[in-house]
Protein backbone atom coordinates (compact mmCIF):
# COMPACT_ATOMS: atom_id res chain seq x y z
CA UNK A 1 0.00 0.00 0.00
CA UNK A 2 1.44 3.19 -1.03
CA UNK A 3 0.31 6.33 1.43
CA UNK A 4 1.52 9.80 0.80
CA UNK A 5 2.75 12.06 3.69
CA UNK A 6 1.09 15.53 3.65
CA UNK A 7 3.05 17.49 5.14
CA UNK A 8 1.27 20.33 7.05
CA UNK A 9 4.55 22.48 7.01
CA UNK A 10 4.61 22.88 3.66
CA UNK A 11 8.44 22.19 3.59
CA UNK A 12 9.45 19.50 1.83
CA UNK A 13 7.61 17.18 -0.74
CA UNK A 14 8.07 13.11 0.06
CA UNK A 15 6.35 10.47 -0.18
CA UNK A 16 6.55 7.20 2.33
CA UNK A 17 7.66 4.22 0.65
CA UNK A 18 10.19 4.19 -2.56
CA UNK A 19 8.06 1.76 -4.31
CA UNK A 20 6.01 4.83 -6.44
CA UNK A 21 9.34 5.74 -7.93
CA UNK A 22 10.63 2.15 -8.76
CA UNK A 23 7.00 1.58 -10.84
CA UNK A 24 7.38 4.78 -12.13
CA UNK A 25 10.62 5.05 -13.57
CA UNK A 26 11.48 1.26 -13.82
CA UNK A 27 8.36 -0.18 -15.36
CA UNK A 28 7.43 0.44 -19.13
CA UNK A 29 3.51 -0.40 -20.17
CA UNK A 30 4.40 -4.39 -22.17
CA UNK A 31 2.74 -2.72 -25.05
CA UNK A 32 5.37 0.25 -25.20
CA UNK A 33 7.96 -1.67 -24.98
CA UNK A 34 8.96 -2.61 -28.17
CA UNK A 35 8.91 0.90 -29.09
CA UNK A 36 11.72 1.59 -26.51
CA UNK A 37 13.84 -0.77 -27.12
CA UNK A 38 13.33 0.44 -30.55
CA UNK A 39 14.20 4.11 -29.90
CA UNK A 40 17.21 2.83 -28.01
CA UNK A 41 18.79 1.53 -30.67
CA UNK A 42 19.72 4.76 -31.90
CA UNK A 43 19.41 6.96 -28.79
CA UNK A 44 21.41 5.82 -26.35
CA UNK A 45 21.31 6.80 -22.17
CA UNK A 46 18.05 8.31 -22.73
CA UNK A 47 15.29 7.04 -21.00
CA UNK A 48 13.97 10.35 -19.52
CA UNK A 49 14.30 11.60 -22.63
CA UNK A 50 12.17 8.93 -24.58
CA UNK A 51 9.55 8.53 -21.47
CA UNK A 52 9.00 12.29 -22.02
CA UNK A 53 8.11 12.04 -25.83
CA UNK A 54 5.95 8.94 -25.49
CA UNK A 55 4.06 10.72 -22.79
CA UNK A 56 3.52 14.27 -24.84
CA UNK A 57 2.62 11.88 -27.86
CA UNK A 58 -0.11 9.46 -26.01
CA UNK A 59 -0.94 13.02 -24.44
CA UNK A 60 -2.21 14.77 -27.44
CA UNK A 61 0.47 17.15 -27.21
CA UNK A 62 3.81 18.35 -28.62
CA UNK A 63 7.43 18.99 -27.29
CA UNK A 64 10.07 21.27 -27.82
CA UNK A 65 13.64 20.20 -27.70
CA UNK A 66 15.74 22.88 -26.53
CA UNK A 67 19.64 22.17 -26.58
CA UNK A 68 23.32 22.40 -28.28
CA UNK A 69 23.45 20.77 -31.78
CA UNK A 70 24.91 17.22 -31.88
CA UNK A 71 23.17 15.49 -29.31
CA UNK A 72 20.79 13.81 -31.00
CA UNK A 73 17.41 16.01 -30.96
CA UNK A 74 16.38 15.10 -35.11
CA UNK A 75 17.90 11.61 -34.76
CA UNK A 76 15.58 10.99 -31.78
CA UNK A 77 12.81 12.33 -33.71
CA UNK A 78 13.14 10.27 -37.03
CA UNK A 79 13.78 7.04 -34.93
CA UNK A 80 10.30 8.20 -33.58
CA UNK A 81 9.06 8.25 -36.50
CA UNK A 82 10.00 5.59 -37.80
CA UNK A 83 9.43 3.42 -35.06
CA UNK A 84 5.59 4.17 -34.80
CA UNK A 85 5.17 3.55 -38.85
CA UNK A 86 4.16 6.89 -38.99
CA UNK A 87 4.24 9.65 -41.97
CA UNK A 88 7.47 11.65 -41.28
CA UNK A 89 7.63 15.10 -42.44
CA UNK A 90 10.34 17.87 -41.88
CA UNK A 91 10.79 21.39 -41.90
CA UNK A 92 13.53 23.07 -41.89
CA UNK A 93 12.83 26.44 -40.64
CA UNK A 94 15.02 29.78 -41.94
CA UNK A 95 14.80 33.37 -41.43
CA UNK A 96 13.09 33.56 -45.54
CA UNK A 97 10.73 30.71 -45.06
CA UNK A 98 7.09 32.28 -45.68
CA UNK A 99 3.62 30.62 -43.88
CA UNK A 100 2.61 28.66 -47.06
CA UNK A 101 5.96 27.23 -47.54
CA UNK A 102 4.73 25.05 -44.23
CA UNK A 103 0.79 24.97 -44.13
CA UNK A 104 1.03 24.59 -48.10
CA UNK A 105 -0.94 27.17 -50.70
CA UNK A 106 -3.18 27.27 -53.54
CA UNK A 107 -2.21 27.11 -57.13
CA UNK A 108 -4.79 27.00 -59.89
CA UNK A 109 -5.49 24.15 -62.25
CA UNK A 110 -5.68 25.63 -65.48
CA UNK A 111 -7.98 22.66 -67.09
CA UNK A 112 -10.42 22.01 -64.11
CA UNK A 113 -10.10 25.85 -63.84
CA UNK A 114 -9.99 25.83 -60.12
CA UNK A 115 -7.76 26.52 -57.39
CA UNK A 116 -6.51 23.71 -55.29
CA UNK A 117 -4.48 23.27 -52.68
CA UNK A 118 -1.40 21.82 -52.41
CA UNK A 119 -0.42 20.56 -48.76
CA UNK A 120 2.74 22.05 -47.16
CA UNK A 121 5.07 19.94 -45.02
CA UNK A 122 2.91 20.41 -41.75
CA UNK A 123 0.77 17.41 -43.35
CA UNK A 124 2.68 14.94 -41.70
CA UNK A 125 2.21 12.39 -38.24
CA UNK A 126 5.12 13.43 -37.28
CA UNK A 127 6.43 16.51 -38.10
CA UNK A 128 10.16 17.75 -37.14
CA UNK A 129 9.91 21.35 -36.85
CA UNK A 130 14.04 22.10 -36.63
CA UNK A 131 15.76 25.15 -35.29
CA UNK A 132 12.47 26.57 -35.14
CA UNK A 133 13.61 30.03 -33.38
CA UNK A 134 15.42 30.74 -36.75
CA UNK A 135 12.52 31.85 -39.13
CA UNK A 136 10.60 34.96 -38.35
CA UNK A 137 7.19 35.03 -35.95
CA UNK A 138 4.71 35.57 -39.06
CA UNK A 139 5.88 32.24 -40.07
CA UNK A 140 5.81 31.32 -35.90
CA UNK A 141 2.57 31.80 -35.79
CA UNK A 142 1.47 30.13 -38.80
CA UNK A 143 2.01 26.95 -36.63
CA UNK A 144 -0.42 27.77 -33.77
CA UNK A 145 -3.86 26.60 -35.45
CA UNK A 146 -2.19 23.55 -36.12
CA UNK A 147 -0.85 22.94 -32.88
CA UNK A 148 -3.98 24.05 -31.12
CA UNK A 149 -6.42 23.00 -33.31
CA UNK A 150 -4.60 20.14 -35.78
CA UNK A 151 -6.16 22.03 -38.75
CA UNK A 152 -5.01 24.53 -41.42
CA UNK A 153 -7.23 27.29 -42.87
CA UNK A 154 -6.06 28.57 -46.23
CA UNK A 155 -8.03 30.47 -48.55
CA UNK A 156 -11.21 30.54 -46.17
CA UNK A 157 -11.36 26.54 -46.37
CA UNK A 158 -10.34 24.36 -43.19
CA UNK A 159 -8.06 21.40 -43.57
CA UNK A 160 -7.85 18.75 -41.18
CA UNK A 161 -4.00 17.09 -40.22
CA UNK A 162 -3.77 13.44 -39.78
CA UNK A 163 -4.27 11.35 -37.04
CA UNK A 164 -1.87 11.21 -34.81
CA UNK A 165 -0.97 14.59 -35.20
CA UNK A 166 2.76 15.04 -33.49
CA UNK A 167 5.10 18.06 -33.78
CA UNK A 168 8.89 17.62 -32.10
CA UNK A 169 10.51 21.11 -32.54
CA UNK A 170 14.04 21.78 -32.19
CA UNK A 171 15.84 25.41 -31.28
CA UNK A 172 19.49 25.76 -30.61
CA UNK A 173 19.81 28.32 -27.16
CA UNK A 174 23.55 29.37 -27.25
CA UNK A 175 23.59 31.18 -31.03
CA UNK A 176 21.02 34.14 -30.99
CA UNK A 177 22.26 35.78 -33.68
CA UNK A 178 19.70 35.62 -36.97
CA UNK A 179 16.88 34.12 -34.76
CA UNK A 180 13.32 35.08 -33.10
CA UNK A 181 12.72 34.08 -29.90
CA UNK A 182 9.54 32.16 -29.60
CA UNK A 183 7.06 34.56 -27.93
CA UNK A 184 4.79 32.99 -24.94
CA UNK A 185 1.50 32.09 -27.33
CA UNK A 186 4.06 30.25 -29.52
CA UNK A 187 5.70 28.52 -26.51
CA UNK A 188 2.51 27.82 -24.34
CA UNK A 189 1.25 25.75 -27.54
CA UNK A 190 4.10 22.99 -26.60
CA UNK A 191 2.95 20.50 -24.14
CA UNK A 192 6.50 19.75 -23.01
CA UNK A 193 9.87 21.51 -22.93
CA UNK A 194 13.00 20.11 -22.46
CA UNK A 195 16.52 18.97 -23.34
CA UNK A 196 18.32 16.14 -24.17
CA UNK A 197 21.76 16.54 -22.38
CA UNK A 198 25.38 15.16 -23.08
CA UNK A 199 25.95 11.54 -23.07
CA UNK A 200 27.79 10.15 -20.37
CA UNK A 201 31.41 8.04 -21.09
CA UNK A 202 29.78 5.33 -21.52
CA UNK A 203 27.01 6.24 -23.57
CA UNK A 204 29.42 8.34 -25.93
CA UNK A 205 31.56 4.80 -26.13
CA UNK A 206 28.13 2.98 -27.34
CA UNK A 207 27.49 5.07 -30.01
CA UNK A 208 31.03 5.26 -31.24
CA UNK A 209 30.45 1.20 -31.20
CA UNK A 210 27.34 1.71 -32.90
CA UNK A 211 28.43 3.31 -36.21
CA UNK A 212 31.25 0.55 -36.81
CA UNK A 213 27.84 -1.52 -38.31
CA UNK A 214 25.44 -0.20 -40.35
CA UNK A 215 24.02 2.72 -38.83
CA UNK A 216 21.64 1.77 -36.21
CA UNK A 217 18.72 4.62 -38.01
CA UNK A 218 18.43 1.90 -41.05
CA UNK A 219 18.00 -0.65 -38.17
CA UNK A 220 14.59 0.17 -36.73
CA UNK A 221 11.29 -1.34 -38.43
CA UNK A 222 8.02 0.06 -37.45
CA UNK A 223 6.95 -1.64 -33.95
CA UNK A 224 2.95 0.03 -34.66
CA UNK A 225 0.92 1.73 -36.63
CA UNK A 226 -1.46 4.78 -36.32
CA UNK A 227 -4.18 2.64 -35.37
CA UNK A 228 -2.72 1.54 -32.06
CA UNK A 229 -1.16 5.34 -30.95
CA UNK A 230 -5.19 6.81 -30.96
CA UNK A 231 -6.35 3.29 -29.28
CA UNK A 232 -3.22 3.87 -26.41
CA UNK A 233 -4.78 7.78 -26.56
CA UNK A 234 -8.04 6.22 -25.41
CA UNK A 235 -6.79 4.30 -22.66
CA UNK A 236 -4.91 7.33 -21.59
CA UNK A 237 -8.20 9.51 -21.02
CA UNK A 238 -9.30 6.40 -19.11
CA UNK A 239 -6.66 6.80 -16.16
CA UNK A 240 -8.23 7.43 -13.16
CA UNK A 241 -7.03 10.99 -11.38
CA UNK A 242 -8.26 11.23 -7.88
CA UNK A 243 -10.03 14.62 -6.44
CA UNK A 244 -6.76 14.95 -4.61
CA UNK A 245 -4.31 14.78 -7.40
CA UNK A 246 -6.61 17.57 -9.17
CA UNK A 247 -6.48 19.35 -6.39
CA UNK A 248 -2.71 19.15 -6.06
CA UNK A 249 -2.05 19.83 -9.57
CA UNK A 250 -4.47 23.43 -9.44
CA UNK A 251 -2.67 24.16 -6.09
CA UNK A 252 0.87 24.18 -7.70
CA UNK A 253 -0.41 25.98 -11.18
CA UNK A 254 -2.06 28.59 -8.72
CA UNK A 255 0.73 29.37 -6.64
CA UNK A 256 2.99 30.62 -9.69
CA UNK A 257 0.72 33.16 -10.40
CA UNK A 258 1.01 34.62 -6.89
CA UNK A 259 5.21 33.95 -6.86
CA UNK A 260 7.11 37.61 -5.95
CA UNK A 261 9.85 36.77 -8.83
CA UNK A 262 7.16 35.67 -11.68
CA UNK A 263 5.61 38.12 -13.87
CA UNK A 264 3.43 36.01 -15.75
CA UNK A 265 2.18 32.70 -13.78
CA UNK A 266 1.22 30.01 -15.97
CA UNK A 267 -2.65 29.57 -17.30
CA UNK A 268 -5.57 27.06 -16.84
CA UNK A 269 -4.43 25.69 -19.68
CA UNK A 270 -0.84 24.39 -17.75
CA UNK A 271 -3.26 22.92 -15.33
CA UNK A 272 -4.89 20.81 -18.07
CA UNK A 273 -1.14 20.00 -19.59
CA UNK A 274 -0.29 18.81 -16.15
CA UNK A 275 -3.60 16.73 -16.27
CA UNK A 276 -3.37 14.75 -18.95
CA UNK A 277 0.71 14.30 -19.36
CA UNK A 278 -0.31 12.59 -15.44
CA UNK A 279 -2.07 10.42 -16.99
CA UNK A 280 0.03 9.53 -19.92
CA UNK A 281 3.03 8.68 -17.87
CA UNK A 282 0.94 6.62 -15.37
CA UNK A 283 -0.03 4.75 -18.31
CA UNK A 284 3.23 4.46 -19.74
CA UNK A 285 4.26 2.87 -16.23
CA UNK A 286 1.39 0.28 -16.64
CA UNK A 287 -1.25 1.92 -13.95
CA UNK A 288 -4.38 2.80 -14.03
CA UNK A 289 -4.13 5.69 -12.02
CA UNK A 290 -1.99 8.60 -11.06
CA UNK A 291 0.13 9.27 -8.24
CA UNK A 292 1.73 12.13 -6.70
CA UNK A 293 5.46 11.17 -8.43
CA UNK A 294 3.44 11.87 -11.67
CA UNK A 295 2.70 15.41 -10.98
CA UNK A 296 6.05 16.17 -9.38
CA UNK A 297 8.33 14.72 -12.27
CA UNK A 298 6.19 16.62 -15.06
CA UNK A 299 6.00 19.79 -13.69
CA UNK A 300 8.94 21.31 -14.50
CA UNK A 301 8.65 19.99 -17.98
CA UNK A 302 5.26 21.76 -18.73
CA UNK A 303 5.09 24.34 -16.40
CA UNK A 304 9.07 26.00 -16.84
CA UNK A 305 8.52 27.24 -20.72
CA UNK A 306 5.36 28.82 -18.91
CA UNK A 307 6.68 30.65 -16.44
CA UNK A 308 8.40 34.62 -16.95
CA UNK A 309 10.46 36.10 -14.28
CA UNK A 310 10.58 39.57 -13.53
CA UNK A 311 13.07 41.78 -14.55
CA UNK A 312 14.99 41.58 -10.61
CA UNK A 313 14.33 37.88 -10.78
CA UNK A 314 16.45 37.88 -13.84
CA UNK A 315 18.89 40.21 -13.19
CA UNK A 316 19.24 38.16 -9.74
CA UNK A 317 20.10 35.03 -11.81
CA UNK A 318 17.12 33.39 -10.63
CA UNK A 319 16.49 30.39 -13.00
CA UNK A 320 12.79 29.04 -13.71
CA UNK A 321 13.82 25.44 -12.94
CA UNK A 322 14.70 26.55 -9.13
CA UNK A 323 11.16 28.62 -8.46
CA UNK A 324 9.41 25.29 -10.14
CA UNK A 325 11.73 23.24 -7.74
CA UNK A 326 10.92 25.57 -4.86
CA UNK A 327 6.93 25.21 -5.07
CA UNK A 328 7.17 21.51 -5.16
CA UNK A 329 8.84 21.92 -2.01
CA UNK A 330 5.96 23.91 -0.11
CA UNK A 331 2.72 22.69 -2.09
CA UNK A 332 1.34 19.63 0.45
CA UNK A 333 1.23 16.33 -0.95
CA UNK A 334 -2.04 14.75 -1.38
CA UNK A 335 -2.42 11.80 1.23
CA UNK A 336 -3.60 8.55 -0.88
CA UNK A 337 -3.94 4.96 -0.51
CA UNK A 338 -3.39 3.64 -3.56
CA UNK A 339 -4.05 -0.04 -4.72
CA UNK A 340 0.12 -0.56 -5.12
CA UNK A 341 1.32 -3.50 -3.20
């Protein structure tokens, strides 16, 4: 039985017994399974990393990769793709790429003597959106309906994307010269934020190993098709979050919105992110519910590209990641008794 201190303090956040973490970070749903050990293959020391984009896919969301080039960000995203038999599309985004170059546009047929539209790259399942801080914010924001709202409207007529709908964008953070920072609408569109990191000595050995065959990329066969990602979505909906999780989840949304160092707290709809990426990862660790660990290892993944300091906060060096750390500290952890042995 798994039971949750609260603590009435409002110090520190743990819970009683270790076994939460060890099903939540050491147990992979049998289904999903394959499709790690597929990923792996080609993205090596990454588990977070994976676990992070299953759980914005099966979410109904989208991530954005933010890190130093080399480390893997489009590799990881084509052995996505590639491992869920999806459509892959990319775009490669640059300061003189217009909005129909990636929703599509119109051209007229001369002998049916109408105008039809030809689909842009964004028509994909999943859809590689790299470096995209380098192209300018008209062409930004021609990528929020279809993020939002997995349609494109062109010439007054609404197109639909296909099913599942998945956008992985990339931005480098260390070269700022010739780019456009995303601005908050842009960024609160992403369900998840969050980097990939340097290998480890290991790791780095491992892949060095791994390019004396073929390369591993030209290794992976599709593990599933579309068909099973929207039937995992459904089960996904169908985890059960208890009043108390809900509760906890509004309690640490609300509290960054009354933070001294945070201008702009984050929005109902972080709340929701938190919600259903809970529920993703509880499914991806083969529950049927959600626990506290859920909400506490996701938060700083949806709620940090949220978040915007004031302008002492800054200047203080005061980092998002340490106010996001900082509430999980005080916010009381729901007391449950779960149905974990």
């Amino acid at each position: 039985m798994a039971v949750y201190r609260v603590n009435l303090d409002g110090i520190e956040v743990k819970s009683v017994t270790k076994k939460a973490q060890k099903i939540l970070f050491d147990t992979w749903h049998p289904e999903i399974q394959p499709v790690v050990r597929n990923i792996q293959k080609v993205i090596v020391g990454k588990n977070d990393v994976i676990r992070l984009v299953l759980t914005a896919l099966l979410a109904g969301g989208h991530c954005l990769l933010e890190d130093v080039p080399g480390v893997g960000k489009t590799m990881l995203v084509r052995a996505t793709a590639k491992t869920l038999g999806c459509y892959f599309r990319r775009i490669q985004f640059t300061p003189d790429l217009l909005p129909s170059d990636v929703t599509g546009v119109s051209i007229y047929n001369q002998q049916a003597q109408t105008f039809q539209f030809r689909k842009g790259p964004i028509f994909g399942q999943v859809v590689l959106a790299d470096e995209i801080n380098r192209t300018s914010p008209k062409t930004q924001s021609a990528l929020l309906q279809a993020l939002e709202e997995q349609s494109v409207t062109a010439d007054g007529e609404t197109h639909v994307l296909p099913q599942p709908f998945f956008v992985l964008a990339t931005e480098n953070p260390i070269e700022f010269e010739g780019t456009f920072p995303l601005p908050e609408a842009q960024l609160d569109r992403f369900l998840l934020k969050f980097k990939m990191g340097y290998p480890t000595h290991e790791e780095e050995m491992d892949i060095l190993s791994g390019q004396q065959r073929q390369h591993p990329i030209d290794e992976i066969q599709p593990t599933v098709n579309s068909d099973t990602i929207l039937r995992w979505r459904q089960h996904v909906r169908a985890v059960h979050v208890a009043d108390q999780i809900k509760e906890y989840i509004v309690d640490i949304v609300q509290r960054t919105r009354s933070h001294p160092d945070i201008y702009l707290g984050a929005s109902p709809r972080a709340s929701l992110a938190l919600f259903r990426t809970a529920q993703a990862l509880a499914f991806i660790a083969h529950r049927t519910y959600v626990v506290p660990d859920d909400v506490q290892y996701l938060a700083p993944f949806v709620l940090g590209h949220r978040l915007l300091l004031t302008a002492d906060a800054r200047l203080s060096g005061i980092d998002v990641e340490g106010i996001v750390e900082r509430l999980l500290a005080k916010v009381p952890v729901p007391a449950l008794q779960g149905a974990m042995d």
